[in-house]
Protein backbone atom coordinates (compact mmCIF):
# COMPACT_ATOMS: atom_id res chain seq x y z
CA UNK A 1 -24.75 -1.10 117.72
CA UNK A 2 -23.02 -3.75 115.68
CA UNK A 3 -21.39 -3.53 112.19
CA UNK A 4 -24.52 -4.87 110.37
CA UNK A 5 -26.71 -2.20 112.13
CA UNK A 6 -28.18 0.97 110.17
CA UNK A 7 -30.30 4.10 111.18
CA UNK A 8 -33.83 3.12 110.60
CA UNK A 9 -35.32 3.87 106.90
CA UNK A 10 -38.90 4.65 107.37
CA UNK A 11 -41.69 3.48 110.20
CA UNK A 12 -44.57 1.43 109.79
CA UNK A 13 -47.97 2.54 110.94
CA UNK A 14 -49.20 -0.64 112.43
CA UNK A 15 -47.65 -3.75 113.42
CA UNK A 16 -46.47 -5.87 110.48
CA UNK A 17 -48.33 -9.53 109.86
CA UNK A 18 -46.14 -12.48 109.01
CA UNK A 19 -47.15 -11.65 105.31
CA UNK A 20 -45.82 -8.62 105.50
CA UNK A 21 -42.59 -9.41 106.92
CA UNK A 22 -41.94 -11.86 104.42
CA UNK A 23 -42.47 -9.27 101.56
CA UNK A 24 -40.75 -6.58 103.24
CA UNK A 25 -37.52 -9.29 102.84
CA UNK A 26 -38.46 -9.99 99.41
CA UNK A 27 -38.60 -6.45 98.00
CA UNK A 28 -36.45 -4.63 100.00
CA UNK A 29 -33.39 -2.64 98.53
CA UNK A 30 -30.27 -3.83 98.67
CA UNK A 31 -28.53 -2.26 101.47
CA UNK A 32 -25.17 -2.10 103.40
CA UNK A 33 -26.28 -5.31 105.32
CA UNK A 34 -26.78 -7.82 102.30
CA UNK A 35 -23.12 -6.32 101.05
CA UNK A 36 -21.74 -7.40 104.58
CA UNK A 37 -22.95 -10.74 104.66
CA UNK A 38 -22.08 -11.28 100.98
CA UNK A 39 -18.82 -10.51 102.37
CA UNK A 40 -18.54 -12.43 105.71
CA UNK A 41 -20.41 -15.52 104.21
CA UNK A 42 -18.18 -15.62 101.64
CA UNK A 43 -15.45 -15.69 103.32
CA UNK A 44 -16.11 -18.85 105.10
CA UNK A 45 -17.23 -20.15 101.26
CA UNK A 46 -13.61 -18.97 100.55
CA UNK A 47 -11.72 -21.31 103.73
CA UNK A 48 -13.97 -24.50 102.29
CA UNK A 49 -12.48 -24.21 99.10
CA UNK A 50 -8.87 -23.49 100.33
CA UNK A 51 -9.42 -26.54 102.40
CA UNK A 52 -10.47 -28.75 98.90
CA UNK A 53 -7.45 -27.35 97.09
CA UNK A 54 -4.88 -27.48 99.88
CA UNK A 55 -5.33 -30.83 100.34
CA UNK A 56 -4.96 -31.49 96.30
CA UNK A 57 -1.70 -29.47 96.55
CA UNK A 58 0.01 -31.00 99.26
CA UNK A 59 -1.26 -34.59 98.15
CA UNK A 60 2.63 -34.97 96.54
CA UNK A 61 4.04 -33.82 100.08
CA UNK A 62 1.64 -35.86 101.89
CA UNK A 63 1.69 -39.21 99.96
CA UNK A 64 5.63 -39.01 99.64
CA UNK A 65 5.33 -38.46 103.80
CA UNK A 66 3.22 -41.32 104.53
CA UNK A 67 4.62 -43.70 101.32
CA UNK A 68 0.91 -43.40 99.90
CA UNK A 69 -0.35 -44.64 96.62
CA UNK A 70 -2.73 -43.33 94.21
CA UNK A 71 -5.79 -45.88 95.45
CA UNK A 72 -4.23 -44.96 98.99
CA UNK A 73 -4.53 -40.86 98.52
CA UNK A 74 -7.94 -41.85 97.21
CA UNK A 75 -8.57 -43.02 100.94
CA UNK A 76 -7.07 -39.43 102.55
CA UNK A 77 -9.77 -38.08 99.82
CA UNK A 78 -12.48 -40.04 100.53
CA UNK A 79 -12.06 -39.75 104.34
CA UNK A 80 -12.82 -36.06 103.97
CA UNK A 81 -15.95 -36.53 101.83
CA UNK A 82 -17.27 -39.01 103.77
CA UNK A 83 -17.26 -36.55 107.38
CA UNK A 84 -18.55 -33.74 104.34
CA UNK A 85 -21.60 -36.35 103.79
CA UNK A 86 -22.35 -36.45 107.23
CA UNK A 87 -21.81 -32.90 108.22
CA UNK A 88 -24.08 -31.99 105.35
CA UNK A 89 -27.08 -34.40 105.98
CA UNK A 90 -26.52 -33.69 109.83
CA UNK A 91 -26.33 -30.37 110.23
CA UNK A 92 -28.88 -29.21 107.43
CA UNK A 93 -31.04 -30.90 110.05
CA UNK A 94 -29.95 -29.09 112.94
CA UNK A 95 -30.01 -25.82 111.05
CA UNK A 96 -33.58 -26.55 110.15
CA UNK A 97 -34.74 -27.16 113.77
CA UNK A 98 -32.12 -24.82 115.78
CA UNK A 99 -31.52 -22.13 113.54
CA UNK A 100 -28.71 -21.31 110.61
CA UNK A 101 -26.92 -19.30 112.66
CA UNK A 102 -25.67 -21.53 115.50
CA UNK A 103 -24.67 -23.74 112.36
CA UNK A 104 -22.94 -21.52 110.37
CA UNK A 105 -21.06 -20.59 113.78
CA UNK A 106 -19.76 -24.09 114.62
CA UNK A 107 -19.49 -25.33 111.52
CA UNK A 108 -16.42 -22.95 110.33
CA UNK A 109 -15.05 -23.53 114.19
CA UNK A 110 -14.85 -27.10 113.97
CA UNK A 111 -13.47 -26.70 110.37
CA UNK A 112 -10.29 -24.49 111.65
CA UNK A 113 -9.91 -26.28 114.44
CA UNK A 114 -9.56 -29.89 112.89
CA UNK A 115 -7.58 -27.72 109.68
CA UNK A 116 -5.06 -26.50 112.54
CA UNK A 117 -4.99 -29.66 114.93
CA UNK A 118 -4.12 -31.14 111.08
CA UNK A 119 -0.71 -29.33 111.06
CA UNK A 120 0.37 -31.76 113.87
CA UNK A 121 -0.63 -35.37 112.87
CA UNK A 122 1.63 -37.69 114.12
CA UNK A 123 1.13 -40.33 112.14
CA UNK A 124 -2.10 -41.19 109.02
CA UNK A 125 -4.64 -42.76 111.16
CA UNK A 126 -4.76 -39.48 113.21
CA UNK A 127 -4.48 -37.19 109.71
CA UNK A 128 -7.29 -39.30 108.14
CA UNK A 129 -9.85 -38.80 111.61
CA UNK A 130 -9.02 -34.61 111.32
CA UNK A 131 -9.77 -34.79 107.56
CA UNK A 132 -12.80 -36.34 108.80
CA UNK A 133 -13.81 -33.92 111.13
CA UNK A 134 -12.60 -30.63 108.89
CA UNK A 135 -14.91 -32.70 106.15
CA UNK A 136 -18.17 -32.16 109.23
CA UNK A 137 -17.09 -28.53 109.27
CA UNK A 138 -17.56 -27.75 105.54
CA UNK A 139 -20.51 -30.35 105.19
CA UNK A 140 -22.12 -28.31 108.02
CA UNK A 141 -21.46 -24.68 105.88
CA UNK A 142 -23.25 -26.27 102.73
CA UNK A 143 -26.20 -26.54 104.44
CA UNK A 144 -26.39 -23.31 106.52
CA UNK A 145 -25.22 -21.33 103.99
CA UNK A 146 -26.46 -21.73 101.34
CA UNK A 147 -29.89 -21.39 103.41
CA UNK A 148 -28.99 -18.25 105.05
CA UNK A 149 -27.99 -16.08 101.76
CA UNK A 150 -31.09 -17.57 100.19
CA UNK A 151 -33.65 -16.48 103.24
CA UNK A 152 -31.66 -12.75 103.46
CA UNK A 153 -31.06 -11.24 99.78
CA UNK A 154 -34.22 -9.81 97.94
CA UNK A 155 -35.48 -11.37 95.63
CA UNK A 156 -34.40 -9.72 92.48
CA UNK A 157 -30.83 -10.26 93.15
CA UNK A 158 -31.19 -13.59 94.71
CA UNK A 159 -29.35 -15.64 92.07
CA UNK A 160 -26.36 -12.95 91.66
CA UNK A 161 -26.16 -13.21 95.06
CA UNK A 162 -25.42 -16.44 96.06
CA UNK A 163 -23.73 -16.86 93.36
CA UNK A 164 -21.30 -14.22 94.49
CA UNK A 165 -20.67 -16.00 98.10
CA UNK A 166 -19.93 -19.14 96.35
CA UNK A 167 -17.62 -17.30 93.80
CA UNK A 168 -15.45 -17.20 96.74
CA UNK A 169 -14.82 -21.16 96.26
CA UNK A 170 -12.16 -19.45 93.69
CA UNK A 171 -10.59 -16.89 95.40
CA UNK A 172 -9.93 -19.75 98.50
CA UNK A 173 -8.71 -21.85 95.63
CA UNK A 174 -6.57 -19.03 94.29
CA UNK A 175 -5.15 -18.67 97.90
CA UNK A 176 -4.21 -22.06 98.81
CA UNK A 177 -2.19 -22.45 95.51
CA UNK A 178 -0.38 -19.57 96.09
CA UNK A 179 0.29 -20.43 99.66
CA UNK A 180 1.08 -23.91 99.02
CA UNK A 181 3.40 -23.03 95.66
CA UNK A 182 6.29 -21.08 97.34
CA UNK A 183 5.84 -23.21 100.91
CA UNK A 184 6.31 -26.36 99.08
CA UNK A 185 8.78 -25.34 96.93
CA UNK A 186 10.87 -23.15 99.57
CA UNK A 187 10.24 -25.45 102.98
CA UNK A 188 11.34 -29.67 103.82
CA UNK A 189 8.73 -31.93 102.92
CA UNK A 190 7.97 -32.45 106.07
CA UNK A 191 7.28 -28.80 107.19
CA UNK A 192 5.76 -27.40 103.88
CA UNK A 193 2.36 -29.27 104.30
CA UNK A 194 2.01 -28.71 107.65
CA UNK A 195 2.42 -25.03 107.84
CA UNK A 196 -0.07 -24.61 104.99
CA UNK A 197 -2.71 -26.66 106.88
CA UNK A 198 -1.64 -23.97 110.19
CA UNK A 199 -2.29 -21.30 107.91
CA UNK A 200 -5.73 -22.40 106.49
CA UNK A 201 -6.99 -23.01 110.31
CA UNK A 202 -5.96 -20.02 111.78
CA UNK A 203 -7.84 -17.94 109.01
CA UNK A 204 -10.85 -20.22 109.31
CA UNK A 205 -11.05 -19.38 112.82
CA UNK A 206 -10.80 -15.75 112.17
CA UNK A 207 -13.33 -15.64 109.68
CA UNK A 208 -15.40 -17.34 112.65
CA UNK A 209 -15.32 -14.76 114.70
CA UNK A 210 -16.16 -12.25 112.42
CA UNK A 211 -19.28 -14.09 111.61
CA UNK A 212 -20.94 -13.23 114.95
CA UNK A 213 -21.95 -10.22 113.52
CA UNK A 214 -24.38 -11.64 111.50
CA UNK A 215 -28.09 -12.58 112.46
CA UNK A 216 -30.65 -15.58 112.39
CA UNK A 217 -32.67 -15.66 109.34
CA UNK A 218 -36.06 -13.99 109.74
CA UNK A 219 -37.92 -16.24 107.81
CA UNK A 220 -36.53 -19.14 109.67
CA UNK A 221 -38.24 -17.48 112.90
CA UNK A 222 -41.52 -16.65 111.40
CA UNK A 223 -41.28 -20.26 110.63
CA UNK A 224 -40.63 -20.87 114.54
CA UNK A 225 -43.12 -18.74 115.48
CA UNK A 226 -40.93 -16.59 117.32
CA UNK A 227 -42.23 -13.24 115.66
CA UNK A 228 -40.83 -10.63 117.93
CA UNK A 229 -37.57 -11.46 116.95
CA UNK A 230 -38.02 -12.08 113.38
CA UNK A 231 -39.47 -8.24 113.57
CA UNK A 232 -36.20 -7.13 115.48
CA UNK A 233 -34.07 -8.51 112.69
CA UNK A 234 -36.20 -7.81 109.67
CA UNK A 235 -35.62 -3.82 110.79
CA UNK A 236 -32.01 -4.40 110.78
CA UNK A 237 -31.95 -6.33 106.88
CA UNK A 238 -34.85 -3.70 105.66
CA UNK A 239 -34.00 -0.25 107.82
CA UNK A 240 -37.88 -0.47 108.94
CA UNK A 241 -38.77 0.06 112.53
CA UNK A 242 -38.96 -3.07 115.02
CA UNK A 243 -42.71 -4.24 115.61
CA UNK A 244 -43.83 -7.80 116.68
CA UNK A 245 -44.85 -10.14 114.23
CA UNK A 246 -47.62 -12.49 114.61
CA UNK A 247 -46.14 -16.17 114.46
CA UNK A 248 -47.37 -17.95 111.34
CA UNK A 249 -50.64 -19.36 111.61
CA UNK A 250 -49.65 -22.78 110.78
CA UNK A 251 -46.05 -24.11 112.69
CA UNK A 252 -43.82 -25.64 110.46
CA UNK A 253 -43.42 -29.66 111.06
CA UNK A 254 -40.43 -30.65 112.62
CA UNK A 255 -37.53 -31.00 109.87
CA UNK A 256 -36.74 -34.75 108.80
CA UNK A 257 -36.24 -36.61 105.59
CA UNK A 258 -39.68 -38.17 105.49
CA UNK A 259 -41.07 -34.53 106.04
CA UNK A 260 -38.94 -33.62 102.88
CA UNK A 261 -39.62 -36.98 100.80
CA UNK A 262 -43.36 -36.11 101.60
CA UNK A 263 -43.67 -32.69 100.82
CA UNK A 264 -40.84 -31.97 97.88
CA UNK A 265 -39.74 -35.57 96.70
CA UNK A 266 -38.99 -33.57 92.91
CA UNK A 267 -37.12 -30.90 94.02
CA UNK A 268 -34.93 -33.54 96.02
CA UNK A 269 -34.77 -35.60 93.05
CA UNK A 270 -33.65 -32.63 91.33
CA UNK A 271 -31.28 -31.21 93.68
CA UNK A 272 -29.72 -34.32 94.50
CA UNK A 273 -28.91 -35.63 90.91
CA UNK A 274 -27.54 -31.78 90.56
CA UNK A 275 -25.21 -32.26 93.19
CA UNK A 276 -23.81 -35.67 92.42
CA UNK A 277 -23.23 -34.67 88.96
CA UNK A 278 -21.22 -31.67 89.78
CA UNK A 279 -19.18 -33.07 92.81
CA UNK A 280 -18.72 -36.37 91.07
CA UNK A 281 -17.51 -34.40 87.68
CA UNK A 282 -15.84 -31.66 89.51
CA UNK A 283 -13.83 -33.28 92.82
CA UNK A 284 -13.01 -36.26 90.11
CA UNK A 285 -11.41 -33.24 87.88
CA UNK A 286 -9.23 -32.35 91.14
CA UNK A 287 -8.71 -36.04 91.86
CA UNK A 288 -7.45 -36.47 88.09
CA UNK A 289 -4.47 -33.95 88.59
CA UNK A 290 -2.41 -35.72 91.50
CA UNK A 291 -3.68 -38.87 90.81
CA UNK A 292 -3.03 -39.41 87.13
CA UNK A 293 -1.02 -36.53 86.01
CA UNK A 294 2.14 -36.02 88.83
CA UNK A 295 2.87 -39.37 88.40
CA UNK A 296 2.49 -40.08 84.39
CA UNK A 297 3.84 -36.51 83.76
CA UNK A 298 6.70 -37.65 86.73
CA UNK A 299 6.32 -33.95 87.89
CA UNK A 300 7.64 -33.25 91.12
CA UNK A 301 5.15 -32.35 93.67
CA UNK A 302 5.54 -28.82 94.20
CA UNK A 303 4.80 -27.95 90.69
CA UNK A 304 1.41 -29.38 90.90
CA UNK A 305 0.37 -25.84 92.42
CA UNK A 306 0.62 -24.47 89.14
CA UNK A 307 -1.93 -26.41 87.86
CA UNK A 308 -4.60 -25.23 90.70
CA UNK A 309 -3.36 -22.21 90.09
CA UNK A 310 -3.94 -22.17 86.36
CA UNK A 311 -7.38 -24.08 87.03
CA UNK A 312 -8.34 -21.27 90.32
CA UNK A 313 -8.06 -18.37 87.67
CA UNK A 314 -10.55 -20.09 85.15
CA UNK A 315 -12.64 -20.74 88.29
CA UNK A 316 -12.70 -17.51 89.11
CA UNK A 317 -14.08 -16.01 85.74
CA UNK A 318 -16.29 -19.46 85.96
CA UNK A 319 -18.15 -17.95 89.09
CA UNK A 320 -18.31 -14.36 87.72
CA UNK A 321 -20.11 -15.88 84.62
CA UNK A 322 -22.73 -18.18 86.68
CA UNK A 323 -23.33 -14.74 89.39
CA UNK A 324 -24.01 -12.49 86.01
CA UNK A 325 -25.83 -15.10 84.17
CA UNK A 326 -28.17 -16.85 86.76
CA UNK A 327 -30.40 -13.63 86.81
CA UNK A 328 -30.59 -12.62 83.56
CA UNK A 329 -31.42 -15.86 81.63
CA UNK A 330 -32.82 -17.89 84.23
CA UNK A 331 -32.27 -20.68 86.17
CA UNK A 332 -32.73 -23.40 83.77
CA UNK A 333 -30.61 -21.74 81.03
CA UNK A 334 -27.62 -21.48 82.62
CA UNK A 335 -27.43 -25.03 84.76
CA UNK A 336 -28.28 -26.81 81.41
CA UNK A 337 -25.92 -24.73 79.93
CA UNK A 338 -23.27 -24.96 81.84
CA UNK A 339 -23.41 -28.62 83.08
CA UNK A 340 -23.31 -29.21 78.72
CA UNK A 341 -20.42 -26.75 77.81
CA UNK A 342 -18.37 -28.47 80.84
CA UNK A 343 -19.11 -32.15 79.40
CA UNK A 344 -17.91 -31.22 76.09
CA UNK A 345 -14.69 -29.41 77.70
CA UNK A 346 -13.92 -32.16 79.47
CA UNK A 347 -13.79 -34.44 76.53
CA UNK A 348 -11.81 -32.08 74.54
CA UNK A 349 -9.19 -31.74 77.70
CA UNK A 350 -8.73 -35.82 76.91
CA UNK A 351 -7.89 -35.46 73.53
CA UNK A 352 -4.99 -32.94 75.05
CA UNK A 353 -3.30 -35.13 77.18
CA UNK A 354 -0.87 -36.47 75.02
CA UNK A 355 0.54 -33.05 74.30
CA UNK A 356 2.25 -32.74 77.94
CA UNK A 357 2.08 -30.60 81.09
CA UNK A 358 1.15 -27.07 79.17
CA UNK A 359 -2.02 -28.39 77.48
CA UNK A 360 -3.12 -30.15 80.43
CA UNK A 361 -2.59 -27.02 82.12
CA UNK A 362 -4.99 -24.76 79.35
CA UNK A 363 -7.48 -27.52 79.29
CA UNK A 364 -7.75 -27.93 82.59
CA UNK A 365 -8.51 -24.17 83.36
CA UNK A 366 -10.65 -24.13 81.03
CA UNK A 367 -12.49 -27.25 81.97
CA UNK A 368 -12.62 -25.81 85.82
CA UNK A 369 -14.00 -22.32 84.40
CA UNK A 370 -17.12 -24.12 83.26
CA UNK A 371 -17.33 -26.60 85.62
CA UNK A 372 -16.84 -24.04 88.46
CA UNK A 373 -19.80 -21.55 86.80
CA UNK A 374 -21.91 -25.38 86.67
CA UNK A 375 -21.96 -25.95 90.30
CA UNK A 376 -22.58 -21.93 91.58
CA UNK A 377 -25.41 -21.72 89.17
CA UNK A 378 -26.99 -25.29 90.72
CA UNK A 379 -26.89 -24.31 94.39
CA UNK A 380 -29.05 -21.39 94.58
CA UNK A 381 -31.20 -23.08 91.49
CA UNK A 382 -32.25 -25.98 94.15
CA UNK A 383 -31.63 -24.05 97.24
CA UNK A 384 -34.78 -21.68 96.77
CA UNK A 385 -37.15 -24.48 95.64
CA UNK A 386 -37.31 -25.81 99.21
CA UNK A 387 -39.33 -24.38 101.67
CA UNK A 388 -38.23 -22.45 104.85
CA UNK A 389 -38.58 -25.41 107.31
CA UNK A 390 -37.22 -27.52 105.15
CA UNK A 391 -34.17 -25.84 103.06
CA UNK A 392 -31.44 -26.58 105.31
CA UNK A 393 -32.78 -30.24 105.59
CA UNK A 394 -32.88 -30.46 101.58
CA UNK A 395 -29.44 -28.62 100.67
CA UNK A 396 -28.13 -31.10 103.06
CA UNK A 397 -29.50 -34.09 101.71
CA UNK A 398 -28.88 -33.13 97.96
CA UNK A 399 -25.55 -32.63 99.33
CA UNK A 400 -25.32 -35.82 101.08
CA UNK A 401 -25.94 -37.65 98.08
CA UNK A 402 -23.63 -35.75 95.69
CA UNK A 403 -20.92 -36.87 98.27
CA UNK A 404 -20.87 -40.02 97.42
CA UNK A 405 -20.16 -39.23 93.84
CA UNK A 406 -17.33 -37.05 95.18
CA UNK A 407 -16.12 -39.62 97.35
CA UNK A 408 -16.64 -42.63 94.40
CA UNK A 409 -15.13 -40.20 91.73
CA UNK A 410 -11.05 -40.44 92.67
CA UNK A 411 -11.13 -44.48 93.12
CA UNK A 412 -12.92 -44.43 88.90
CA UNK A 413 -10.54 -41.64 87.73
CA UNK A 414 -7.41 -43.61 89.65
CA UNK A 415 -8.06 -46.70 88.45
CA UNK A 416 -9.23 -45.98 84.73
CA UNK A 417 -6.30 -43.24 84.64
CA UNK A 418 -3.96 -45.89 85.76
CA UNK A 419 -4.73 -47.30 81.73
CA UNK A 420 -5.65 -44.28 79.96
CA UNK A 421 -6.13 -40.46 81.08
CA UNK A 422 -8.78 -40.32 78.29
CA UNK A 423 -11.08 -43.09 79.66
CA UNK A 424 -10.96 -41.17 83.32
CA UNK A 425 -11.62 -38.12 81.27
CA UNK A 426 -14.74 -39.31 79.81
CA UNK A 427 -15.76 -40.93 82.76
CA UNK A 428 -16.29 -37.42 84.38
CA UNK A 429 -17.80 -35.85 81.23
CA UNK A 430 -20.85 -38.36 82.10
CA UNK A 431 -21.56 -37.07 84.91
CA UNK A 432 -21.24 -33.63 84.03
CA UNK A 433 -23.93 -34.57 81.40
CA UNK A 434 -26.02 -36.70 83.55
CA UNK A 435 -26.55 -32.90 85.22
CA UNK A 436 -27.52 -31.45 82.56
CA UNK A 437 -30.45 -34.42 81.71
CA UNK A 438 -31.53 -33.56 85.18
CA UNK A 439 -32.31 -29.81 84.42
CA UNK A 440 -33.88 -31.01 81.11
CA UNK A 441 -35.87 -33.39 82.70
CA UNK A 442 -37.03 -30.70 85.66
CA UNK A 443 -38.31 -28.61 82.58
CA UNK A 444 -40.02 -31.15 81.18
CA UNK A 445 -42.38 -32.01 83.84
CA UNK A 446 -43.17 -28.59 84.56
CA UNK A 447 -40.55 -27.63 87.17
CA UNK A 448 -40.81 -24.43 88.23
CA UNK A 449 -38.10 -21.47 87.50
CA UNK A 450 -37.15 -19.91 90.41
CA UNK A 451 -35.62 -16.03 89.21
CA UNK A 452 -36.57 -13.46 90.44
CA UNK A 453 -39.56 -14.59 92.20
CA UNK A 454 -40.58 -14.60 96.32
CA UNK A 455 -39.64 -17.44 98.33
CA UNK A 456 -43.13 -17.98 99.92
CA UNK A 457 -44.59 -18.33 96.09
CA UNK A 458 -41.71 -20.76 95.01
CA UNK A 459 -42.39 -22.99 97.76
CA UNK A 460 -44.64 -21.92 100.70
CA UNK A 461 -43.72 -22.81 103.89
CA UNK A 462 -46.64 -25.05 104.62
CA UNK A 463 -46.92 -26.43 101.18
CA UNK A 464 -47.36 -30.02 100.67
CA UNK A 465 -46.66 -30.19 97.02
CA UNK A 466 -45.00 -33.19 95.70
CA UNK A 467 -43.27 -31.21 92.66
């Protein structure tokens, strides 16, 4: 008996159909099992953040190390979102066809082991191919994740859910400044960055291992066909008895982007222009700090973990208010909210700049709060409008595209910040705002609103609807 295993609740009288199964997941009580995964898929959420800030953090270190410049860090940046691009469309893929679980295996592996191997570069061309690859591993966890918590949770708690495993973006962020702070500050140069990039590997790959624990997504075998095992592991999520599901009367089609841009071109649309708002807005926010502040400010570079730090504690109550809020007003409510109240807070944190490192400091937590609640309520708001055979392949794709706003963002807020922090500051309030026209738009034209109802009536798995 593993950890995730529990004494069996009641027993059916007859075999379940796939029908049943799939309510059964939908309407069951939440149990020790969804609290466990919460836990251990949150975890990993928690090592892909600590990678995002570490590498903000030790940009000083680094860039003094390897004589950078600001368009030059934008390179170390962009090398990791460009490996988070392909790990995302890539794996969402391979998640689709072979399963979330082998993904969400390998893809925290490969993370700690090119995070660890990272401690050791001997020079940039070898730090900028391990960025790369860490980039794969966390591209690779968008994807599977997000799919996973979505296919496992009931229904009713869906939202609050997710939301909490991706509220441990925060607490990652919280860790790496306050590993990085004292290590930066106490060790050479030299040593400081490496050891914190040790550190962040090593936990990754513990946080691996602990993951074996937890099981393929039932609905992601029903859509495979493979009933008897979806029936082993719905008894395990539910506490019902094991009893072999029929396969779904229709297989899935094989996962692709033409399957996805025939079946659910909208919801792409929509999840895509979700993501590239929020990574454009948010990893240019992160960009903004060592790019534009250390060196107008002339702050040395182990005080700019005070700023993550301020900015990971206003994440942190971010996240809470997206997991609380998703739920209770809807989906639509608080994206559109959220994506507007962080546009607005960005432009006020540019008409703080000129009033030094402390106001920078409250603006930018405060900016990060909102913009951290934007992005946890707009993954599960597009995650649940795909269907089963096709989630993975969508996350990935919607994340795919909102890389390239991440990876565009630091070049604009370098070179506009080079000239004025306001201008960069404005910059990223458009895109935060070019989210929020999304959501509007969604409405409009009759998008659905996902809380609080069944997967299989949000989007069925052999539905061929265009919206």
């Amino acid at each position: 008996m593993t950890v995730l295993d529990e004494p069996n609740a009641c027993k059916p009288a007859t075999a379940p159909t796939p029908a049943d199964g799939l309510d059964a997941l939908s309407e069951a009580p939440w149990r020790r099992f969804h609290t466990i995964a919460v836990l251990l898929f949150g975890v990993g959420w928690a090592m892909d953040a600590f990678e995002v800030t570490l590498v903000g953090n030790v940009m000083g270190a680094l860039g003094a190390r390897f004589h950078l410049g600001a368009q030059a860090m934008s390179v170390l940046l962009a090398a990791w979102f460009f490996g988070l691009m392909l790990g995302a469309a890539w794996f969402g893929r391979l998640s689709d066809r072979h399963g979330r679980r082998r993904v969400f295996l390998a893809s925290l592996t490969l993370y700690g082991l090119a995070t660890l191997a990272a401690a050791f570069a001997p020079n940039l061309a070898a730090l900028l191919v391990l960025r790369a690859l860490a980039g794969v591993g966390v591209g690779a966890e968008y994807a599977a994740i997000n799919a996973a918590i979505t296919e496992l949770v009931p229904r009713r708690a869906r939202g609050r859910a997710a939301a909490i495993v991706l509220n441990f973006w925060p607490l990652g962020s919280l860790l790496a400044a306050l590993l990085a702070w004292p290590l930066l500050a106490a060790l050479p140069p030299d040593l400081g960055w490496r050891v914190v990039f040790a550190t962040g590997g090593l936990i990754a790959l513990s946080t691996a291992w602990l993951r074996r624990y937890l099981p393929e997504s039932p609905r992601w075998l029903l859509a495979q066909g493979r009933g008897a095992e979806a029936a082993a592991i719905l008894a395990r999520v539910t506490g019902g008895a094991p009893a072999a599901l029929a396969p779904l009367a229709a297989p899935a089609a094989k996962a692709s982007l033409i399957a996805l841009l025939r079946h659910a071109p909208g919801r792409l649309a929509l999840g895509a222009a979700l993501d590239f708002a929020e990574a454009a807005g948010y990893y240019g926010l992160f960009a903004f700090l060592p790019l534009v502040v250390l060196p107008a400010l002339h702050l040395a570079p182990h005080a700019l973990p005070l700023f993550y730090l301020a900015g990971s504690l206003g994440a942190l109550i971010g996240g809470l208010a997206a997991a609380l809020a998703l739920d209770r007003f809807g989906r639509f409510a608080s994206v559109s909210f959220f994506y507007g109240a962080t546009a607005l807070a960005t432009i006020a944190l540019a008409f703080v700049t000129g009033f030094g490192a402390g106001a920078i400091m409250a603006g930018f937590a405060l900016t990060n709060l909102l913009a951290t609640a934007s992005w946890i309520a707009a993954y599960p708001t597009f995650s649940e409008l795909f269907p089963t055979h096709l989630r993975a392949t969508g996350i990935g794709a919607s994340v795919a595209v909102g890389r390239i706003g991440a990876m565009i963002a630091p070049f604009l807020v370098a070179a506009l910040g080079a000239r004025s922090m306001a201008a960069a500051l404005f910059l990223l309030a458009g895109f935060w705002l070019l989210g929020a026209l999304a959501m509007v738009v969604w409405r409009v034209a009759g998008g659905i609103e996902g809380s609080g109802m069944a997967l299989e009536r949000i989007a069925p798995v052999a539905a061929a609807s265009g919206a």
